[in-house]
Protein backbone atom coordinates (compact mmCIF):
# COMPACT_ATOMS: atom_id res chain seq x y z
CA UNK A 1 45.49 -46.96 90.24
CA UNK A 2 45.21 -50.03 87.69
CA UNK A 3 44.09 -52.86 89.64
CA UNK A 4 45.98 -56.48 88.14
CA UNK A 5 44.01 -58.63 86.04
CA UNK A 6 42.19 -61.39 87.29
CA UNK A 7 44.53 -64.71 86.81
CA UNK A 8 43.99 -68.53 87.74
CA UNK A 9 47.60 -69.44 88.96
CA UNK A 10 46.68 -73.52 88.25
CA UNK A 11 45.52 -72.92 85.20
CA UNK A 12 48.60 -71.12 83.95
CA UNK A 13 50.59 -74.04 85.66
CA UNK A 14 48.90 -76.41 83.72
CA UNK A 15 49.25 -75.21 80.30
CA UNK A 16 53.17 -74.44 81.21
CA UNK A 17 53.16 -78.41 82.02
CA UNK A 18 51.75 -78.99 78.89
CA UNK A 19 54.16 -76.95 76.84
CA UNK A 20 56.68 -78.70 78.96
CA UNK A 21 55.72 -82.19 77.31
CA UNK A 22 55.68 -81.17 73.99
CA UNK A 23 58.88 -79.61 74.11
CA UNK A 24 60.30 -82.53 75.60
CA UNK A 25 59.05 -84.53 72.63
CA UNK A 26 55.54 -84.88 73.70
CA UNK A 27 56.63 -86.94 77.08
CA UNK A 28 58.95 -87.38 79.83
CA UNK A 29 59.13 -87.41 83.71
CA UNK A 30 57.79 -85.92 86.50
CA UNK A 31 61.52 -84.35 87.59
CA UNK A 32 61.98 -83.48 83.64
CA UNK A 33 58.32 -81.93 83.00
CA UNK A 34 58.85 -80.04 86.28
CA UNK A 35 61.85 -78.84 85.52
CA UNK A 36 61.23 -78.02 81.95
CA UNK A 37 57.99 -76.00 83.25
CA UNK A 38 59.81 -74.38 86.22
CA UNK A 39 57.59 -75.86 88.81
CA UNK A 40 58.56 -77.40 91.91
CA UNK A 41 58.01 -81.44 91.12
CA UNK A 42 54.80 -81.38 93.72
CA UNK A 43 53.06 -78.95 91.57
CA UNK A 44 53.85 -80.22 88.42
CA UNK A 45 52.80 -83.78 89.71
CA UNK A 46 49.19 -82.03 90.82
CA UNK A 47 48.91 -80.70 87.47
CA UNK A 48 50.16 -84.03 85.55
CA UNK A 49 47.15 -85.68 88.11
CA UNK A 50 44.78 -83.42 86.92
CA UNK A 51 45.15 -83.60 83.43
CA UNK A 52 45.51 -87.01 83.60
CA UNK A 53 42.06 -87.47 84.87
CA UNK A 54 41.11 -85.13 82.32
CA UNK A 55 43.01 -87.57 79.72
CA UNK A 56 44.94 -85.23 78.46
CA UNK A 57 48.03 -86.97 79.41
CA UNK A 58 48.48 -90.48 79.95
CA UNK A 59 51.09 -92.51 81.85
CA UNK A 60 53.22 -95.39 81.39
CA UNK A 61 55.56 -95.96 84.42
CA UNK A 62 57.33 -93.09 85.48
CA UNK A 63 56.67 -91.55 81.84
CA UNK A 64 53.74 -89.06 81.00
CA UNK A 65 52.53 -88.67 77.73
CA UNK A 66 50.46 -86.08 75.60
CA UNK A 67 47.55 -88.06 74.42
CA UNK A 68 45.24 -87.51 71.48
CA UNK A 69 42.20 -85.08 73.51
CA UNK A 70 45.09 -82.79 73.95
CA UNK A 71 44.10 -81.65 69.96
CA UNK A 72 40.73 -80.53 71.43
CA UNK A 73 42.72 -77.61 72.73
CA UNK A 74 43.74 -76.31 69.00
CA UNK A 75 40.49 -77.25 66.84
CA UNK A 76 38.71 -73.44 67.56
CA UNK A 77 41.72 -71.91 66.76
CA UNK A 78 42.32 -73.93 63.30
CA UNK A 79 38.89 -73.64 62.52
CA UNK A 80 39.21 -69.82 62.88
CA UNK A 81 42.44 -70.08 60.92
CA UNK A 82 40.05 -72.59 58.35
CA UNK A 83 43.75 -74.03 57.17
CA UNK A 84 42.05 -75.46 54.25
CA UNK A 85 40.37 -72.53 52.12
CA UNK A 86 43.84 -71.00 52.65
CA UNK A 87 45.79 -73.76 51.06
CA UNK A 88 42.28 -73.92 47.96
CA UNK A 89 41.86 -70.34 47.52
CA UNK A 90 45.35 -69.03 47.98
CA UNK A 91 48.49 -71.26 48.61
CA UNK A 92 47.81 -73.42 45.56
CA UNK A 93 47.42 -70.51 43.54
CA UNK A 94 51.20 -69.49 44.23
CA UNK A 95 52.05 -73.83 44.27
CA UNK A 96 50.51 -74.01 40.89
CA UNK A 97 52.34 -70.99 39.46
CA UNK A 98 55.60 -71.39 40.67
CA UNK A 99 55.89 -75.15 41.09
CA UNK A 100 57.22 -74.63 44.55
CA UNK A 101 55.61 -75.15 47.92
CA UNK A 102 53.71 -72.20 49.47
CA UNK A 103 53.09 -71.76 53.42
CA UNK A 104 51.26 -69.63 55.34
CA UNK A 105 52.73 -68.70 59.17
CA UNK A 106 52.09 -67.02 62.11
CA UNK A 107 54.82 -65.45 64.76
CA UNK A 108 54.72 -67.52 68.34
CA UNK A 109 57.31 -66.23 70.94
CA UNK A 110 60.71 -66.46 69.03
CA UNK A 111 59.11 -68.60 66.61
CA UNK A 112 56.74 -69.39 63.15
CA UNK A 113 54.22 -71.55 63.73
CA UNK A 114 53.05 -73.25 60.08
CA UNK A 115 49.26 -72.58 60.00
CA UNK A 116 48.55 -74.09 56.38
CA UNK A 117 51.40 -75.55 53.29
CA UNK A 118 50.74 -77.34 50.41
CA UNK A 119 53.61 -78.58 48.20
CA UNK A 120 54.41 -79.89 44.78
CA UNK A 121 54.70 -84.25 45.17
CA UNK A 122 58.32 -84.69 45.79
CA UNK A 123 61.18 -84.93 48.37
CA UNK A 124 62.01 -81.88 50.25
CA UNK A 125 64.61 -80.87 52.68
CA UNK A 126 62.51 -79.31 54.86
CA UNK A 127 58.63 -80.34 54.49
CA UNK A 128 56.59 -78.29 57.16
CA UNK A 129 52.95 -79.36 58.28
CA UNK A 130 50.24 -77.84 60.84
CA UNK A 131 52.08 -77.16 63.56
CA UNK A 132 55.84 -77.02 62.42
CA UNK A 133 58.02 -74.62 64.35
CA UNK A 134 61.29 -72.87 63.24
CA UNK A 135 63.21 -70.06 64.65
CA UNK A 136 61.92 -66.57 63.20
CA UNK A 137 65.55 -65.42 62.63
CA UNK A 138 66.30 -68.41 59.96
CA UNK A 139 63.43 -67.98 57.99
CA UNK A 140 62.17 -65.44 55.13
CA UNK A 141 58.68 -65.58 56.91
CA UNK A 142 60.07 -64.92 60.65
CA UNK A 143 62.08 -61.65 59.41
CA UNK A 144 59.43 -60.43 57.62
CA UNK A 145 57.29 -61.06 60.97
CA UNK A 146 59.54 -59.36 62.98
CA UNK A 147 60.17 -56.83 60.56
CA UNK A 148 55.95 -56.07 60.78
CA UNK A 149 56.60 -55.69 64.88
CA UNK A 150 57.23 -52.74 66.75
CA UNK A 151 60.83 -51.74 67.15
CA UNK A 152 61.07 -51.89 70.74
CA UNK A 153 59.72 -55.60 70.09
CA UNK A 154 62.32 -56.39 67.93
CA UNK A 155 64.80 -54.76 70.26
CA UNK A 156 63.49 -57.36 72.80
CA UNK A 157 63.21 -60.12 70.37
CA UNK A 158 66.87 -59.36 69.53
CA UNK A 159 68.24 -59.25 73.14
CA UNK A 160 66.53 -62.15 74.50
CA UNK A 161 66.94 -64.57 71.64
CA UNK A 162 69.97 -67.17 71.24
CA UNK A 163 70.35 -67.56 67.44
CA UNK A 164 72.24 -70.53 66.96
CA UNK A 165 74.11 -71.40 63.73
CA UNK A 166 71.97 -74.31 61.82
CA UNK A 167 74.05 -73.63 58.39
CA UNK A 168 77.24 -71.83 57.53
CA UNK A 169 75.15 -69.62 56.55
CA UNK A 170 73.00 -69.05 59.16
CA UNK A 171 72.97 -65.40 60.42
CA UNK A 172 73.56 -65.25 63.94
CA UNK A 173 75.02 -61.55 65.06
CA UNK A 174 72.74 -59.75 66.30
CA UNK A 175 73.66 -56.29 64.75
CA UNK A 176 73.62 -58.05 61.42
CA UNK A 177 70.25 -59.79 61.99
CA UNK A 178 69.06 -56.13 63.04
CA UNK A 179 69.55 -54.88 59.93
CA UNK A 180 68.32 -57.41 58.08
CA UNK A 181 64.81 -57.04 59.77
CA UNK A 182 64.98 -53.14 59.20
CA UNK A 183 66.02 -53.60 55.02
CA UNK A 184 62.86 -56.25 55.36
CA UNK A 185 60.74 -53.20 56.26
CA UNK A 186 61.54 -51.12 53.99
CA UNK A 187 61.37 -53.27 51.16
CA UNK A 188 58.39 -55.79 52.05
CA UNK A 189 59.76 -59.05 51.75
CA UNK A 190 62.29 -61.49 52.82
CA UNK A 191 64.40 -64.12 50.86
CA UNK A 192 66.72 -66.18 52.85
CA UNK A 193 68.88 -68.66 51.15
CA UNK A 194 70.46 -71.49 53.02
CA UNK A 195 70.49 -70.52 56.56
CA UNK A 196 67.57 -72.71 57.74
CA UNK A 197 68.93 -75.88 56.22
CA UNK A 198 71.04 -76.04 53.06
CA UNK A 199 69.30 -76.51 49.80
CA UNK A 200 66.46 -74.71 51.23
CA UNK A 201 65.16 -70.84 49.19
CA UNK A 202 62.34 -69.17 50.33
CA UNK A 203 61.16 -65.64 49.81
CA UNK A 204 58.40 -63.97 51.89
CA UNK A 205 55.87 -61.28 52.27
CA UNK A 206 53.66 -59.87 54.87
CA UNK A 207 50.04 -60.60 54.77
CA UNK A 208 48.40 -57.10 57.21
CA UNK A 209 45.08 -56.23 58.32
CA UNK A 210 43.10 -53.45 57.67
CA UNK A 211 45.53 -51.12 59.68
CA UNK A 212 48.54 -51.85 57.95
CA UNK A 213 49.74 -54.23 60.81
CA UNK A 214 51.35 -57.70 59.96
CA UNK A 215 49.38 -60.72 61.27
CA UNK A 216 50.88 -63.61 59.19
CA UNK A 217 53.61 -64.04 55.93
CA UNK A 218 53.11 -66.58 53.15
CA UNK A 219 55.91 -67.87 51.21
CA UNK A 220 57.37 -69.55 47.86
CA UNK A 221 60.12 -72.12 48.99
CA UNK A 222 62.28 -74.47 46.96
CA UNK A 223 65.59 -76.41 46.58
CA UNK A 224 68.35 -74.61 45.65
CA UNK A 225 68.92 -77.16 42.78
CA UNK A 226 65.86 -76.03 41.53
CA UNK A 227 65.87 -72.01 41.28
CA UNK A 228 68.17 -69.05 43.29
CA UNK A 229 66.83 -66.27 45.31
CA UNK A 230 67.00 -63.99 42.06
CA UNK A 231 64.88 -65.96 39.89
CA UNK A 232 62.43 -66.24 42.83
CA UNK A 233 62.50 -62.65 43.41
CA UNK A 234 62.08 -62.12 39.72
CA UNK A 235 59.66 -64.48 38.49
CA UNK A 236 57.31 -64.69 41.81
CA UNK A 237 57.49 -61.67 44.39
CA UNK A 238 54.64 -59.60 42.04
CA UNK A 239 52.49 -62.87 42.09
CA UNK A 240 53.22 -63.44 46.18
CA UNK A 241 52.52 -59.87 46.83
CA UNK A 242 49.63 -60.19 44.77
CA UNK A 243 47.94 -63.14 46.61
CA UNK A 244 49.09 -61.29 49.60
CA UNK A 245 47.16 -58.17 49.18
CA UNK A 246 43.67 -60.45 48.16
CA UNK A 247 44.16 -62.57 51.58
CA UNK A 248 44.28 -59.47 53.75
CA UNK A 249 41.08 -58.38 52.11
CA UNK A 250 39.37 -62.00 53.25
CA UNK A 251 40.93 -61.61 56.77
CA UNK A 252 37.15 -60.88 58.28
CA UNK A 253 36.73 -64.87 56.89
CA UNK A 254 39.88 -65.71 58.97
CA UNK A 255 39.17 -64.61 62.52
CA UNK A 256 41.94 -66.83 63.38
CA UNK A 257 44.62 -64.54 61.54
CA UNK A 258 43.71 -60.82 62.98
CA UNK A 259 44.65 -61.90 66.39
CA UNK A 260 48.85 -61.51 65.68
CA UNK A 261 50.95 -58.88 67.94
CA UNK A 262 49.80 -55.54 68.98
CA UNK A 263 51.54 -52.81 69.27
């Protein structure tokens, strides 16, 4: 018989409380983090006391607050990641080509998290950082993420997320977004046109490990007003797929980036 894993219940509680904040916009109340984190308020007000004297969170009245130390929690992982040499050695090498921005991003829950952009010097739409989260569904990186999963992942992904229309455009049913994620995988890249935010083109492609198994997607955005979806399919999915295929053969370099899903 498998004996459970060895867990530290407080410690779980207190990085739910800290999730809590930040989705609540980095601070709130005891009765909002609480509820937010699904903790009874005397537990979340324990954990809020801890990592206050930690100074992790601060307090002004009846508000807590993320404060700066809480960083210390991502700087190993964005080290591993090394953000930078992405956006020298690869991203700019797609920016400088194509005159568009170029992002590299990782799946988190029903999410991309933005691990490294770089952009061309003018007003976007949408301009991502370290950090940024959008839903996967919406974006040309998140389906080809999900279309790198397992498909009893995406199954669950599917029946557990709520897709909710940002655009007109925006492709909410669920049988439609299934198919979309399985024409993805068969052709190796994404290109989603307005659904995020009008204005807003991006086409993606996976970047794998050594087994063949997706651990991130870079990507080639613009405005609408600039190019289409065909021209950046024409003119720039060779080059993506190109610096693609170089950055999974500098993964070992990247520790950050071989740690995505497992099947």
């Amino acid at each position: 018989m498998t004996r459970p894993r060895e867990t530290i219940t407080g410690l779980a509680r207190g990085l739910g409380v800290i999730r809590a904040l930040g989705a609540l916009g980095a601070s709130g109340t005891l009765a909002q983090i609480a509820q937010r984190a699904e903790l009874h308020p005397a537990v979340a007000r324990r954990c809020l006391h801890t990592l206050e004297d930690m100074e992790y969170v601060g307090r002004n009245g009846r508000q807590f607050f993320l404060r700066p130390r809480i960083l210390e929690l991502s700087v190993a992982y964005l080290d591993a990641v090394d953000s930078e040499a992405l956006v020298r050695d690869y991203l700019s090498e797609i920016m400088v080509a194509s005159g568009h921005s170029a992002s590299l991003t990782v799946l988190d829950g029903q999410d991309i998290v933005y691990l490294a952009h770089v952009g061309p010097r003018r007003v976007l739409r949408l301009e991502a950082s370290i950090g940024t989260r959008y839903p996967a569904y919406a974006t040309s990186m998140g389906r080809v993420l999900l279309a790198g999963l397992p498909q009893a992942d995406v199954v669950t992904y599917l029946a557990t997320a709520e897709p909710k229309v940002l655009t007109p455009r925006t492709v909410v049913d669920r049988g439609e977004l299934a198919e979309i994620i399985e024409a993805v995988r068969r052709n190796g890249y994404s290109c989603v046109e307005d659904e995020l935010a009008i204005g807003v083109v991006a086409i993606a492609v996976p970047v794998v490990d050594r087994s063949g198994r997706t651990v991130a997607a870079i990507n080639c955005s613009a405005q609408t007003g600039e190019t289409s979806s065909k021209e950046l399919i024409d003119k720039h999915l060779a080059s993506l797929r190109d610096v693609a295929r170089r950055m999974s053969s500098a993964l070992p370099h990247f520790p950050g980036l071989t740690n995505g899903p497992r099947e």
